[in-house]
PDB file of N, CA and C in Angstrom:
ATOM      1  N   UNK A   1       0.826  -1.203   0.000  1.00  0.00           N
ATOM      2  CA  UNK A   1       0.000   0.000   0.000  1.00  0.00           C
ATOM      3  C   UNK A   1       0.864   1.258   0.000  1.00  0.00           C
ATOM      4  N   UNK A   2       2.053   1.082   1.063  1.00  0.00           N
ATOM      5  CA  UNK A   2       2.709   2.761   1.112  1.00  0.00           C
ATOM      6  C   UNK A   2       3.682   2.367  -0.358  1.00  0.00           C
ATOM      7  N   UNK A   3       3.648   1.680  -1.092  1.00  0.00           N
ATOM      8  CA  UNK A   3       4.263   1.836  -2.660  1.00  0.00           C
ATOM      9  C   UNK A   3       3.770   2.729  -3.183  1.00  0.00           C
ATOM     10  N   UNK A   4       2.189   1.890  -3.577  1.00  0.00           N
ATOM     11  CA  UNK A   4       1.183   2.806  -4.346  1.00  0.00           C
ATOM     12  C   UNK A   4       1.154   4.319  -3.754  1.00  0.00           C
ATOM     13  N   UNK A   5       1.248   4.693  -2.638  1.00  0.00           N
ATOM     14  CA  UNK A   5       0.815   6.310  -1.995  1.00  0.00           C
ATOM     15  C   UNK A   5       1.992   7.009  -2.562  1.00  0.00           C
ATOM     16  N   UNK A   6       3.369   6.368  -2.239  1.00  0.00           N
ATOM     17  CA  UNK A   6       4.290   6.954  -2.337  1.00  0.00           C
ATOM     18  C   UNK A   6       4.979   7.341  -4.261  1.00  0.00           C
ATOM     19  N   UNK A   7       4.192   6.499  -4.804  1.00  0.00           N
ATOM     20  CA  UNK A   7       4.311   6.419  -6.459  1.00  0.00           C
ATOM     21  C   UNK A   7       3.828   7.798  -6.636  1.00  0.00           C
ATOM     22  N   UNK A   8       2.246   7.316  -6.417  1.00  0.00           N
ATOM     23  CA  UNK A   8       1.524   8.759  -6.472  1.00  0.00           C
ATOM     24  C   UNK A   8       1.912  10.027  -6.054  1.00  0.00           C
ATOM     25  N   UNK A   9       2.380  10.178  -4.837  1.00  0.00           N
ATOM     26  CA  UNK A   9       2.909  11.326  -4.202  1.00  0.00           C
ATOM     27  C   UNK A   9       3.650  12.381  -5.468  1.00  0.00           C
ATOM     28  N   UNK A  10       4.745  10.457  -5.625  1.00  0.00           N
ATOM     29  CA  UNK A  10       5.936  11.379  -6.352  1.00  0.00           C
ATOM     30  C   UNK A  10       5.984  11.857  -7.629  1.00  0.00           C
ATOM     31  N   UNK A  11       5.045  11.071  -8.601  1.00  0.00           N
ATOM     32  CA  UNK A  11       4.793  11.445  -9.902  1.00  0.00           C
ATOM     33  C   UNK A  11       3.559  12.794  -9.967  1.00  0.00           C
ATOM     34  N   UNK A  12       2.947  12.328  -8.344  1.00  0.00           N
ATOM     35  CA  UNK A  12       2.124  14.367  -8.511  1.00  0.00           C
ATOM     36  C   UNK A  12       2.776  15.293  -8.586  1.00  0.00           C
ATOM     37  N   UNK A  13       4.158  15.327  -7.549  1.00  0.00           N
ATOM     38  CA  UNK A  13       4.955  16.486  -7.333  1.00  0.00           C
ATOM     39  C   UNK A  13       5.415  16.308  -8.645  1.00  0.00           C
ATOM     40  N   UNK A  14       5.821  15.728  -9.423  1.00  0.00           N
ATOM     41  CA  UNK A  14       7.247  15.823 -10.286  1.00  0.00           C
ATOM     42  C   UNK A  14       6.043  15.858 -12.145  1.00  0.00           C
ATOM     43  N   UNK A  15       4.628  15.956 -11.758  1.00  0.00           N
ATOM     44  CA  UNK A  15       4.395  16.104 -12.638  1.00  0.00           C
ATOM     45  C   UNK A  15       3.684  17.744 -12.853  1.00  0.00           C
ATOM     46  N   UNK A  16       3.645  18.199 -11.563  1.00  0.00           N
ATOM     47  CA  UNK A  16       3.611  20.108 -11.448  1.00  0.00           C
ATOM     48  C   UNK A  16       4.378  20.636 -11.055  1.00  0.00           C
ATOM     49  N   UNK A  17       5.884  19.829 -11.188  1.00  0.00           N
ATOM     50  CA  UNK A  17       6.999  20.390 -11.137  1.00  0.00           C
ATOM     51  C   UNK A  17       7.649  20.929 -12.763  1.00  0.00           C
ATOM     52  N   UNK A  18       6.786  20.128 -13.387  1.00  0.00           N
ATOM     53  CA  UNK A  18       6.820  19.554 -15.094  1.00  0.00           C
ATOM     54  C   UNK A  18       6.217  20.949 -15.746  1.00  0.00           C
ATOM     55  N   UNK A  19       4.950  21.137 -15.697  1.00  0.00           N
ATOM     56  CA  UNK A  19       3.875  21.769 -15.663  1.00  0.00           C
ATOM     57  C   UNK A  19       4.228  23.437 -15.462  1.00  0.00           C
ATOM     58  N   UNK A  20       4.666  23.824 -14.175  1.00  0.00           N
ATOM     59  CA  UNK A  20       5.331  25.167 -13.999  1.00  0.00           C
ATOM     60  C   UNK A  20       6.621  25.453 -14.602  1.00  0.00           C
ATOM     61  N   UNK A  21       7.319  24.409 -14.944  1.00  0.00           N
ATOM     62  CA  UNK A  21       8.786  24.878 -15.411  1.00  0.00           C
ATOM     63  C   UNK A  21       7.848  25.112 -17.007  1.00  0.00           C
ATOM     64  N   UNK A  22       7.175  24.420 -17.523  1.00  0.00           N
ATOM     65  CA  UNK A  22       6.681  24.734 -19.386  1.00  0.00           C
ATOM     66  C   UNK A  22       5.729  26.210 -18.831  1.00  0.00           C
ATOM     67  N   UNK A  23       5.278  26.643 -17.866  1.00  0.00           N
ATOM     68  CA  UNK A  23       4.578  27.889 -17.986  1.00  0.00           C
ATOM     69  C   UNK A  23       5.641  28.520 -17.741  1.00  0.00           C
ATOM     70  N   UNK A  24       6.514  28.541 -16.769  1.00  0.00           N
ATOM     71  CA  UNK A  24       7.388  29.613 -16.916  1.00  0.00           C
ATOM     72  C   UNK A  24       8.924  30.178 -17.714  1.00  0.00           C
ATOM     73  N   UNK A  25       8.867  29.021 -18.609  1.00  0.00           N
ATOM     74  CA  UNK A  25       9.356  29.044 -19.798  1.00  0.00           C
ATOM     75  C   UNK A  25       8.642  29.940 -20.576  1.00  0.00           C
ATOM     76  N   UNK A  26       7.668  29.298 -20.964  1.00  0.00           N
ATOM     77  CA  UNK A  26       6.531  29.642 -21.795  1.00  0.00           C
ATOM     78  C   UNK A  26       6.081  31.719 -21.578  1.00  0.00           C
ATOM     79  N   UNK A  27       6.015  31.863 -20.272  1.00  0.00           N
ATOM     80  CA  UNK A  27       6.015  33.336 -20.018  1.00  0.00           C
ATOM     81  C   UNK A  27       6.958  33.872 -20.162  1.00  0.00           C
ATOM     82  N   UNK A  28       8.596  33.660 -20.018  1.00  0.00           N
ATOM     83  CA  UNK A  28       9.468  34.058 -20.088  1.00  0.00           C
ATOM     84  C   UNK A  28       9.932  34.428 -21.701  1.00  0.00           C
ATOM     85  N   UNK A  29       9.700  33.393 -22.195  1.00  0.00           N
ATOM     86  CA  UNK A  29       9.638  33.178 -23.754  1.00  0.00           C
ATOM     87  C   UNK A  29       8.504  34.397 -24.542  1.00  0.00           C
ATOM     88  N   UNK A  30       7.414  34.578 -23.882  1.00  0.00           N
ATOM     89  CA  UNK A  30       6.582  35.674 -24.260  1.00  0.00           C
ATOM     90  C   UNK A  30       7.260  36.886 -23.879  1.00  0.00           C
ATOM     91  N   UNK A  31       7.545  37.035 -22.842  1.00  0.00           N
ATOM     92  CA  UNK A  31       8.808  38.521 -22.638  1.00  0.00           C
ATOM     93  C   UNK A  31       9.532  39.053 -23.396  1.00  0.00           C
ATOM     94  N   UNK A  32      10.207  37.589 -23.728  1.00  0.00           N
ATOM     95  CA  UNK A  32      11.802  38.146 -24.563  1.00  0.00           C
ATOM     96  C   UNK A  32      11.322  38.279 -26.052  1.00  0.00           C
ATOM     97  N   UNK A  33       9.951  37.899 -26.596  1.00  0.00           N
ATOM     98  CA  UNK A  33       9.655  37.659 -27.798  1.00  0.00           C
ATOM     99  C   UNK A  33       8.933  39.301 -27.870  1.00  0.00           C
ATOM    100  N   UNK A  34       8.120  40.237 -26.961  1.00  0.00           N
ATOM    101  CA  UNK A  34       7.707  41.100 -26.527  1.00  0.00           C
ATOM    102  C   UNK A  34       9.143  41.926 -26.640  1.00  0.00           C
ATOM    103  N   UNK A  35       9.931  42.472 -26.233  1.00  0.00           N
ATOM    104  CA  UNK A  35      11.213  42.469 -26.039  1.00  0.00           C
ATOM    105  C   UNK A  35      11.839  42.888 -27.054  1.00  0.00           C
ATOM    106  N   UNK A  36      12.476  41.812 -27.701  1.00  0.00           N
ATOM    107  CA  UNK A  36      13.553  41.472 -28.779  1.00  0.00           C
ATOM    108  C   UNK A  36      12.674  40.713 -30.306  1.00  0.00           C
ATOM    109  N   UNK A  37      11.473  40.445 -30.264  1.00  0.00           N
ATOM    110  CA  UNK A  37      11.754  39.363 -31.473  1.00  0.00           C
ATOM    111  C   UNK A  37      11.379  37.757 -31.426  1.00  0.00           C
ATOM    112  N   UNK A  38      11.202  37.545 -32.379  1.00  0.00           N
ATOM    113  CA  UNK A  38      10.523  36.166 -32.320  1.00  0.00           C
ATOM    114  C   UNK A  38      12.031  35.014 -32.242  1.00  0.00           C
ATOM    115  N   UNK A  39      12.828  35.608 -33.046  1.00  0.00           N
ATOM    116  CA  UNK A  39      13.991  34.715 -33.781  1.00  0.00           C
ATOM    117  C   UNK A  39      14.522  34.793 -32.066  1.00  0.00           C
ATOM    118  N   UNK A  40      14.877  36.136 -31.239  1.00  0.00           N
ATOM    119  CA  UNK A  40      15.515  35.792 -30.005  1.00  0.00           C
ATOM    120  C   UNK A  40      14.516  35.410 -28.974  1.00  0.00           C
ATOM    121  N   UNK A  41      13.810  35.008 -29.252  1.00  0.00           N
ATOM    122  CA  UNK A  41      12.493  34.242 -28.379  1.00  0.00           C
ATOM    123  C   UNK A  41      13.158  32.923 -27.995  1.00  0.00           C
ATOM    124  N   UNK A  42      13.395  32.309 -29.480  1.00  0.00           N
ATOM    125  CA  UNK A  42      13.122  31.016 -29.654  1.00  0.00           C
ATOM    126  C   UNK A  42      15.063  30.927 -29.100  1.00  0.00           C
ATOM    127  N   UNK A  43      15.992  31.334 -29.498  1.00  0.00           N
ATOM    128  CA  UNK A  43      17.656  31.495 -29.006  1.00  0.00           C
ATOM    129  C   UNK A  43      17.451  31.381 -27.444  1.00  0.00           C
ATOM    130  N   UNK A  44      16.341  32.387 -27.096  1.00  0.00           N
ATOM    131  CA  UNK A  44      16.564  32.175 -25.319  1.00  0.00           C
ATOM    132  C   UNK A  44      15.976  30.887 -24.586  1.00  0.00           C
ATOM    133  N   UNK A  45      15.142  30.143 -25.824  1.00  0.00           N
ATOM    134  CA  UNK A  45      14.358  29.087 -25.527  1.00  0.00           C
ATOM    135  C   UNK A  45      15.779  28.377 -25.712  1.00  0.00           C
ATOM    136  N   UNK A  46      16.374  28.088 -26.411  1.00  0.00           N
ATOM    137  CA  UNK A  46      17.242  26.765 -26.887  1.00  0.00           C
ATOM    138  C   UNK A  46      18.367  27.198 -25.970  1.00  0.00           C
ATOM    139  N   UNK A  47      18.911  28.029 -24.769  1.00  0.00           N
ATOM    140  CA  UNK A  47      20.015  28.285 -24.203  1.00  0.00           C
ATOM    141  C   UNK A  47      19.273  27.882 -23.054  1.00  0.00           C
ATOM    142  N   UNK A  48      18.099  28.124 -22.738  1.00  0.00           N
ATOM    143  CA  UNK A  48      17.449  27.971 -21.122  1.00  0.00           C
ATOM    144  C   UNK A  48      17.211  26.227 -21.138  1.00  0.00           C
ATOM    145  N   UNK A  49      17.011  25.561 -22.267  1.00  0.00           N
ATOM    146  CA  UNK A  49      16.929  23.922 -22.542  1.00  0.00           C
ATOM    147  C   UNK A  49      18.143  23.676 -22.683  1.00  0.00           C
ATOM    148  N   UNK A  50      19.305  23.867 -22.624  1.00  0.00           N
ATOM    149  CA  UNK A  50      20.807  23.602 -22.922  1.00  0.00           C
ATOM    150  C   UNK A  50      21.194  23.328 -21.681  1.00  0.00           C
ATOM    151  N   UNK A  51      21.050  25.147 -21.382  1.00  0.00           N
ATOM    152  CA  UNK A  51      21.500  25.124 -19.857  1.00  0.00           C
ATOM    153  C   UNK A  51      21.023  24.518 -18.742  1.00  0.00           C
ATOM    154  N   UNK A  52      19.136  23.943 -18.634  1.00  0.00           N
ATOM    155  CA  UNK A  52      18.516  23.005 -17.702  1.00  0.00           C
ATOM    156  C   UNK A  52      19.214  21.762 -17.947  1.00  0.00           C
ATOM    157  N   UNK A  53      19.126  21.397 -19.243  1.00  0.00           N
ATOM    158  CA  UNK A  53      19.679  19.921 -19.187  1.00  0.00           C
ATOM    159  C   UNK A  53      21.178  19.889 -18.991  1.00  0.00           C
ATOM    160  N   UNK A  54      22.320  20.617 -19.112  1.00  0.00           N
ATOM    161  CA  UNK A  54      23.352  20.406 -18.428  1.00  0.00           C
ATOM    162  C   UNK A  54      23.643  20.540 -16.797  1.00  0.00           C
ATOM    163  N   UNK A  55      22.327  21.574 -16.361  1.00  0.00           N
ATOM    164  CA  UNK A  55      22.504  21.533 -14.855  1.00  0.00           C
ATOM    165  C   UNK A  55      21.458  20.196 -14.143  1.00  0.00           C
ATOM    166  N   UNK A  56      20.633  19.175 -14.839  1.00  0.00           N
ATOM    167  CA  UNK A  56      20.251  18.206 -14.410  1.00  0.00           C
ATOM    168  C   UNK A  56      21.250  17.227 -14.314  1.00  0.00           C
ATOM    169  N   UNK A  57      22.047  17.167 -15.904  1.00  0.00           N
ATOM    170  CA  UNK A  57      23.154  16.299 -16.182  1.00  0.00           C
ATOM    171  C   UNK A  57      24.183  16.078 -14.754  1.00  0.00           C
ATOM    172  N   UNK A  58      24.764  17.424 -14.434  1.00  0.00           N
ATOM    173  CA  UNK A  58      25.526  17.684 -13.198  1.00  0.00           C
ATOM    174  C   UNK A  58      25.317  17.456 -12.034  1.00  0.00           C
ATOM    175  N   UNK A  59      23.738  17.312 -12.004  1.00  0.00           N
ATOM    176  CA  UNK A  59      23.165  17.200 -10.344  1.00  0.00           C
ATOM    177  C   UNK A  59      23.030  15.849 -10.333  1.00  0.00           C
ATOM    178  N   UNK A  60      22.778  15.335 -11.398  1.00  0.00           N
ATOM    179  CA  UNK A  60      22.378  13.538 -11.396  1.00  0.00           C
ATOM    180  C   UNK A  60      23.160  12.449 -11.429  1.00  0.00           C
ATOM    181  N   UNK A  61      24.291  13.281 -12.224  1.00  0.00           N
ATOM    182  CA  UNK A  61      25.794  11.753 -12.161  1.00  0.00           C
ATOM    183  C   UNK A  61      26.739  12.788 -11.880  1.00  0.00           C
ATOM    184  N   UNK A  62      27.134  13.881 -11.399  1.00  0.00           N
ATOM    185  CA  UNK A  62      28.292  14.519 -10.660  1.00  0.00           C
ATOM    186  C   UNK A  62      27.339  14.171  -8.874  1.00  0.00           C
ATOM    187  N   UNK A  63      26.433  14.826  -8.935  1.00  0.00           N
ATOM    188  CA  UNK A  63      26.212  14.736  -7.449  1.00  0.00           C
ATOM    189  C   UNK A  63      26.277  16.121  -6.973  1.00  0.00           C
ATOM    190  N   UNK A  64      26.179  17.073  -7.770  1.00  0.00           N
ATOM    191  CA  UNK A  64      26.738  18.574  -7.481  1.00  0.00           C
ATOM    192  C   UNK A  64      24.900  19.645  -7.335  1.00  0.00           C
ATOM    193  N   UNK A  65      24.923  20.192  -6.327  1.00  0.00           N
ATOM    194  CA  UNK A  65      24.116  21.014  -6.333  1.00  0.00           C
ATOM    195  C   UNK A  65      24.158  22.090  -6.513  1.00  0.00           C
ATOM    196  N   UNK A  66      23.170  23.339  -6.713  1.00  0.00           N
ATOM    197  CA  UNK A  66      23.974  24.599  -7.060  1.00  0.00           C
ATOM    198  C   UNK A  66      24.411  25.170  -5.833  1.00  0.00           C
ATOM    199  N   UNK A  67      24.274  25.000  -4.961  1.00  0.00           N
ATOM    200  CA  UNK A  67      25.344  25.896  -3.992  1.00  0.00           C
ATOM    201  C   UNK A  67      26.993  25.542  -3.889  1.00  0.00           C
ATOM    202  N   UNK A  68      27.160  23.858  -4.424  1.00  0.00           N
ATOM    203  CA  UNK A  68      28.857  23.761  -4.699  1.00  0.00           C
ATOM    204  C   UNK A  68      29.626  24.739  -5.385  1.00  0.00           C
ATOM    205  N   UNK A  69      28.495  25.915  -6.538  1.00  0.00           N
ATOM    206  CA  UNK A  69      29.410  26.656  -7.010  1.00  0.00           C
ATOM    207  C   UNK A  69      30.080  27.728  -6.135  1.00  0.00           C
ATOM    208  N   UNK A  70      29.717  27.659  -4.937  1.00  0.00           N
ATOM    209  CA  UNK A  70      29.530  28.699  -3.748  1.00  0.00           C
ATOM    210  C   UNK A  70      30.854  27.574  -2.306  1.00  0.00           C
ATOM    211  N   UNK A  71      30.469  26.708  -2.282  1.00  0.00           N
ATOM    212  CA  UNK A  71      30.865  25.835  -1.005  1.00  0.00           C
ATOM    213  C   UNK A  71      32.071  25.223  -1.897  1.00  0.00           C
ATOM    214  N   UNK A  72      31.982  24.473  -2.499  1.00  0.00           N
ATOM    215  CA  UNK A  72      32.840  23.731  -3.070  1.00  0.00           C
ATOM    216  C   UNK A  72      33.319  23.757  -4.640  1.00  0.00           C
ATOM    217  N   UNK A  73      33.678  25.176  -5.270  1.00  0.00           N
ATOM    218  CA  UNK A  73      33.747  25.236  -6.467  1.00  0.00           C
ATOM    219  C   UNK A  73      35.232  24.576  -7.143  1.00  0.00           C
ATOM    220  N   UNK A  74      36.638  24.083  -6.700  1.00  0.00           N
ATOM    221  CA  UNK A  74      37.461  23.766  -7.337  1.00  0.00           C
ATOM    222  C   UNK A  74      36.666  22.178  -7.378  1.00  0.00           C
ATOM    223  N   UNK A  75      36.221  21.319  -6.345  1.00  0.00           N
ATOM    224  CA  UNK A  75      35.555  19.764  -6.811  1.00  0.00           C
ATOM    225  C   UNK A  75      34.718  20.232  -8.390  1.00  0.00           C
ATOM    226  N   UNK A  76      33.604  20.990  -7.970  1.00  0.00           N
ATOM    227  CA  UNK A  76      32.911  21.430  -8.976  1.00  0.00           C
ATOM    228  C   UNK A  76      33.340  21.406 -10.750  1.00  0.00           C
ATOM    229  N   UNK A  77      34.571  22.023 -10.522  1.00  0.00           N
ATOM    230  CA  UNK A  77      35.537  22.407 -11.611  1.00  0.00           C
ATOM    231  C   UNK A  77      36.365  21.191 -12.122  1.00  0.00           C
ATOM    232  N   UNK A  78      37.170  20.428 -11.372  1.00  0.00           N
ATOM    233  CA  UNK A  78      37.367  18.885 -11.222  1.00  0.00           C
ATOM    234  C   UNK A  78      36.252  18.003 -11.924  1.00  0.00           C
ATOM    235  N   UNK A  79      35.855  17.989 -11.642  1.00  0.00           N
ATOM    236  CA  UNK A  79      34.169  17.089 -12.125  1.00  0.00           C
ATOM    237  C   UNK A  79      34.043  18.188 -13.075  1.00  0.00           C
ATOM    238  N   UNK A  80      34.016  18.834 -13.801  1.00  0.00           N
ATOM    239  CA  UNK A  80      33.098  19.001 -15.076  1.00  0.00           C
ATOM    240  C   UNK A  80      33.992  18.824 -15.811  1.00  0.00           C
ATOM    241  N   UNK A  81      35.707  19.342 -15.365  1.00  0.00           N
ATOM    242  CA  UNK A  81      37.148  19.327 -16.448  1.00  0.00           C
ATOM    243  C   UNK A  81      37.132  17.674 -16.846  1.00  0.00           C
ATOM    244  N   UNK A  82      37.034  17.042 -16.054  1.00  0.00           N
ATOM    245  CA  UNK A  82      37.086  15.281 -16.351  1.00  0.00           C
ATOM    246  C   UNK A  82      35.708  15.242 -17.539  1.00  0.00           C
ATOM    247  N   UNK A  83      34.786  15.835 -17.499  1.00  0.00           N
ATOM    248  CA  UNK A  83      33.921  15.567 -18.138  1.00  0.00           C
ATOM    249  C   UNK A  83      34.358  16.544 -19.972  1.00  0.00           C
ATOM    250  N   UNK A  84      34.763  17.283 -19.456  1.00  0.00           N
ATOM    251  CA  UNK A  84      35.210  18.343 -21.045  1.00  0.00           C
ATOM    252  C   UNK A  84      36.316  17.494 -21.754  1.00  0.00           C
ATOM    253  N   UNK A  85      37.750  16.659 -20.888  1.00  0.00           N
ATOM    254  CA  UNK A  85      38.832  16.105 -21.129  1.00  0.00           C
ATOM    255  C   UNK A  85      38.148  14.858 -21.740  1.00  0.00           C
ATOM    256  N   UNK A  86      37.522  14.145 -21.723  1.00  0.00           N
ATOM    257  CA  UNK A  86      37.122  12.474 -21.527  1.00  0.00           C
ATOM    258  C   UNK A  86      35.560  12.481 -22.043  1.00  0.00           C
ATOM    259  N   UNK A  87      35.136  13.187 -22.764  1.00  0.00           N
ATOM    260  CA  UNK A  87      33.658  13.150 -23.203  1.00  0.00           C
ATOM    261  C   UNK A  87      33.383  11.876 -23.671  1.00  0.00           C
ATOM    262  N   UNK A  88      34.213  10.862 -23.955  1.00  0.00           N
ATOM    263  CA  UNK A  88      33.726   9.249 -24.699  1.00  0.00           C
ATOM    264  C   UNK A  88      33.278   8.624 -23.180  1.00  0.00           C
ATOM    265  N   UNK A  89      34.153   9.403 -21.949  1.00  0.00           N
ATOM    266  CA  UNK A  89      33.808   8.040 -21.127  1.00  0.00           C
ATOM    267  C   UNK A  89      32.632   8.641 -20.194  1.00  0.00           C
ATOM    268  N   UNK A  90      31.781   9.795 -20.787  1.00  0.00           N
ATOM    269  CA  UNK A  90      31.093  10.103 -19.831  1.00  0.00           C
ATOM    270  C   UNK A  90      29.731  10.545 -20.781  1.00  0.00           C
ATOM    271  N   UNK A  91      29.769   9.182 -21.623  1.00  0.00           N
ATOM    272  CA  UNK A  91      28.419   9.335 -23.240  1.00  0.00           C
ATOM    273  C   UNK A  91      26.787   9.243 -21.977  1.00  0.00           C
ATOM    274  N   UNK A  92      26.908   8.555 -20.962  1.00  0.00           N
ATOM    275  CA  UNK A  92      25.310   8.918 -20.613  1.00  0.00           C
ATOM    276  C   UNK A  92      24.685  10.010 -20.249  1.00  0.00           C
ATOM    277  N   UNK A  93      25.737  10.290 -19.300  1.00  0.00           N
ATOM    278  CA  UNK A  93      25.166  11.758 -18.769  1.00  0.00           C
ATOM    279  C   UNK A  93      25.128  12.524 -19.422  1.00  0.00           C
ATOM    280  N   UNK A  94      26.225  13.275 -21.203  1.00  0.00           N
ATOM    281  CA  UNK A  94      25.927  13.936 -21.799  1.00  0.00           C
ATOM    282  C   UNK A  94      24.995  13.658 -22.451  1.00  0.00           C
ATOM    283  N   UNK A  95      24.533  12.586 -22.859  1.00  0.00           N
ATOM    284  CA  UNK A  95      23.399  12.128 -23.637  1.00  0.00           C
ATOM    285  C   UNK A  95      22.118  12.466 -23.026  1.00  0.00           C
ATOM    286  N   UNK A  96      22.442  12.099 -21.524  1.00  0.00           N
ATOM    287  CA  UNK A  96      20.791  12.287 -20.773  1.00  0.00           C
ATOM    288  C   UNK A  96      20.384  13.761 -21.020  1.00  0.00           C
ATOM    289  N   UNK A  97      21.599  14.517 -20.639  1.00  0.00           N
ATOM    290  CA  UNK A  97      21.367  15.919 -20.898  1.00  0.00           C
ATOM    291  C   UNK A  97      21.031  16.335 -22.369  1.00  0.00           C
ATOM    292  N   UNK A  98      21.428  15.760 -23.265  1.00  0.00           N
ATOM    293  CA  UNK A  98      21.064  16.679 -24.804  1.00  0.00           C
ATOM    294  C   UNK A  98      19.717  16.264 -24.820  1.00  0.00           C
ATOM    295  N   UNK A  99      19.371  15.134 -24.254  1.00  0.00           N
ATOM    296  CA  UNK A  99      17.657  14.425 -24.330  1.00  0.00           C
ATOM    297  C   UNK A  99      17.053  15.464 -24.072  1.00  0.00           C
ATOM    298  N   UNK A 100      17.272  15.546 -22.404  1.00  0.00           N
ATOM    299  CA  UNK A 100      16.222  16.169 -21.889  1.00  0.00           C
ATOM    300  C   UNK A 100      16.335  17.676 -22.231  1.00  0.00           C
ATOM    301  N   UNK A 101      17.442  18.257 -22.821  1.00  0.00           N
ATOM    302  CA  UNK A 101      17.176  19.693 -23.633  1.00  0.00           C
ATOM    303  C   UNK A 101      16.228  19.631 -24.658  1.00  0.00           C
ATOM    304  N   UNK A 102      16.176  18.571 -25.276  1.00  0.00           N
ATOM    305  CA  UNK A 102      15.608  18.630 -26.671  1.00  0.00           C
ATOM    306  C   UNK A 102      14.170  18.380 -26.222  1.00  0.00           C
ATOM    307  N   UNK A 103      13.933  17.727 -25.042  1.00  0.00           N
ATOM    308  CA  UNK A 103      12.491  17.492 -24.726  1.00  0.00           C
ATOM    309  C   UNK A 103      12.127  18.733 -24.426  1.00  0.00           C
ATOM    310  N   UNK A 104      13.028  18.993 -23.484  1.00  0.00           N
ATOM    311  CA  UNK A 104      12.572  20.616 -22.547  1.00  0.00           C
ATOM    312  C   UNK A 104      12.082  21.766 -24.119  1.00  0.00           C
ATOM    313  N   UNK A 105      12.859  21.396 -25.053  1.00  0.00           N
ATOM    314  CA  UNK A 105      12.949  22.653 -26.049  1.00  0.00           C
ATOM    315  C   UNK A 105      11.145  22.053 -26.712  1.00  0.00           C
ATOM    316  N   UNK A 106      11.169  20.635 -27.626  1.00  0.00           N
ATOM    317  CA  UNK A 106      10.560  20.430 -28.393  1.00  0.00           C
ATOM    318  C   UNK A 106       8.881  20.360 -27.377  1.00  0.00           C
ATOM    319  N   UNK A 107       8.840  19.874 -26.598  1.00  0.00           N
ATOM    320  CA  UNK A 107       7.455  19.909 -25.471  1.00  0.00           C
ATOM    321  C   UNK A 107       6.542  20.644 -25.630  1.00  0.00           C
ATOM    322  N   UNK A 108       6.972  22.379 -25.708  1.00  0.00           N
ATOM    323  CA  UNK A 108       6.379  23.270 -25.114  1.00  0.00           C
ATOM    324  C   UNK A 108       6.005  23.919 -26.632  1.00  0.00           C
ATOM    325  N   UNK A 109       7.164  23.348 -27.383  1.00  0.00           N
ATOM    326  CA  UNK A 109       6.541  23.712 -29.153  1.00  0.00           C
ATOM    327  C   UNK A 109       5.656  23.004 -29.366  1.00  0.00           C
ATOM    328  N   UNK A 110       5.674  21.772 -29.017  1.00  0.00           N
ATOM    329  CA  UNK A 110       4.385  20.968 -29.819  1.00  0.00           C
ATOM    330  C   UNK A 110       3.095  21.787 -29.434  1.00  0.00           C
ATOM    331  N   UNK A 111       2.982  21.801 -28.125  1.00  0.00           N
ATOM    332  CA  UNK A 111       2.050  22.582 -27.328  1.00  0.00           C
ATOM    333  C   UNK A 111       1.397  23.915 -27.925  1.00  0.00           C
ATOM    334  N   UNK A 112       2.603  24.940 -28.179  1.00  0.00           N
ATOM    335  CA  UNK A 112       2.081  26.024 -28.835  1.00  0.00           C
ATOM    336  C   UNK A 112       1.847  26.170 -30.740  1.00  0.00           C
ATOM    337  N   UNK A 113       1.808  25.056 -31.523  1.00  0.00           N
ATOM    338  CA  UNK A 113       1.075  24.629 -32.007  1.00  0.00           C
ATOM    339  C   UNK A 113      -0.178  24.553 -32.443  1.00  0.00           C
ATOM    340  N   UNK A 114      -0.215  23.081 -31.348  1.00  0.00           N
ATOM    341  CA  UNK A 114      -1.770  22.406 -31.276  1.00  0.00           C
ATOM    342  C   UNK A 114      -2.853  24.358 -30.813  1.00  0.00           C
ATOM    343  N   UNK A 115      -2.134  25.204 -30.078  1.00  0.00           N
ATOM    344  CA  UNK A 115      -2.736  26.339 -29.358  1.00  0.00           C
ATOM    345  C   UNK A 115      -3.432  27.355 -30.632  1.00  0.00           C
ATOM    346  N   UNK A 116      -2.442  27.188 -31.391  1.00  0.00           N
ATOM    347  CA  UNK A 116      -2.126  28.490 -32.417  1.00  0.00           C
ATOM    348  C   UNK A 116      -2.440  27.496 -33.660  1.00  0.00           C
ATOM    349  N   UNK A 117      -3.149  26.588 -33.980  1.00  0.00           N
ATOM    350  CA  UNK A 117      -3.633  25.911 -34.904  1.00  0.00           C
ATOM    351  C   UNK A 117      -2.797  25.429 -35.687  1.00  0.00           C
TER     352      UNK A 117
END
């Protein structure tokens, strides 16, 4: 029974955790398009999906949170230089990360789309 509660729990949180990061993309993306332009709309879209999925990449197989850049920044630096030096031996985590950029990027397009006919 506490499986099932605890499944649920976690796929509620982590699915309006999902949910607010595409709205506030999505508003942010209306700003800069308000702003600057459609063409730097979509540039700030593909740097904010770059940059999420390399800081998931880091938190998930380095182990690094963002305050190490603060507490512990030469480990920090260590761990990403091994990762810039040796990119063959570290194909998942960059991989997980280009995924989940490309999801983070392509998601919120499909979406505005289906919106905008």
């Amino acid at each position: 029974m506490h499986f099932w509660v605890d499944l649920a729990l976690i796929l509620t949180c982590a699915l309006t955790g999902l949910v607010l990061g595409f709205v506030s993309v999505y508003l942010m993306q209306s700003l800069v398009r308000a702003h600057f332009g459609k063409w730097w709309s979509w540039l700030f879209i593909l740097l904010v999906a770059g940059l999420s999925g390399l800081g998931i990449s880091i938190g998930r197989f380095l182990r690094f949170n963002s305050w190490d850049v603060v507490v512990r920044p030469i480990k920090l630096y260590q761990g990403l230089g091994r990762w810039l030096t040796e990119p063959l031996a570290h194909v998942t985590p960059m991989a997980f990360g280009v995924l989940f950029a490309a999801f983070f990027f392509i998601a919120p397009t499909c979406s505005q789309r289906q919106q905008h006919g």
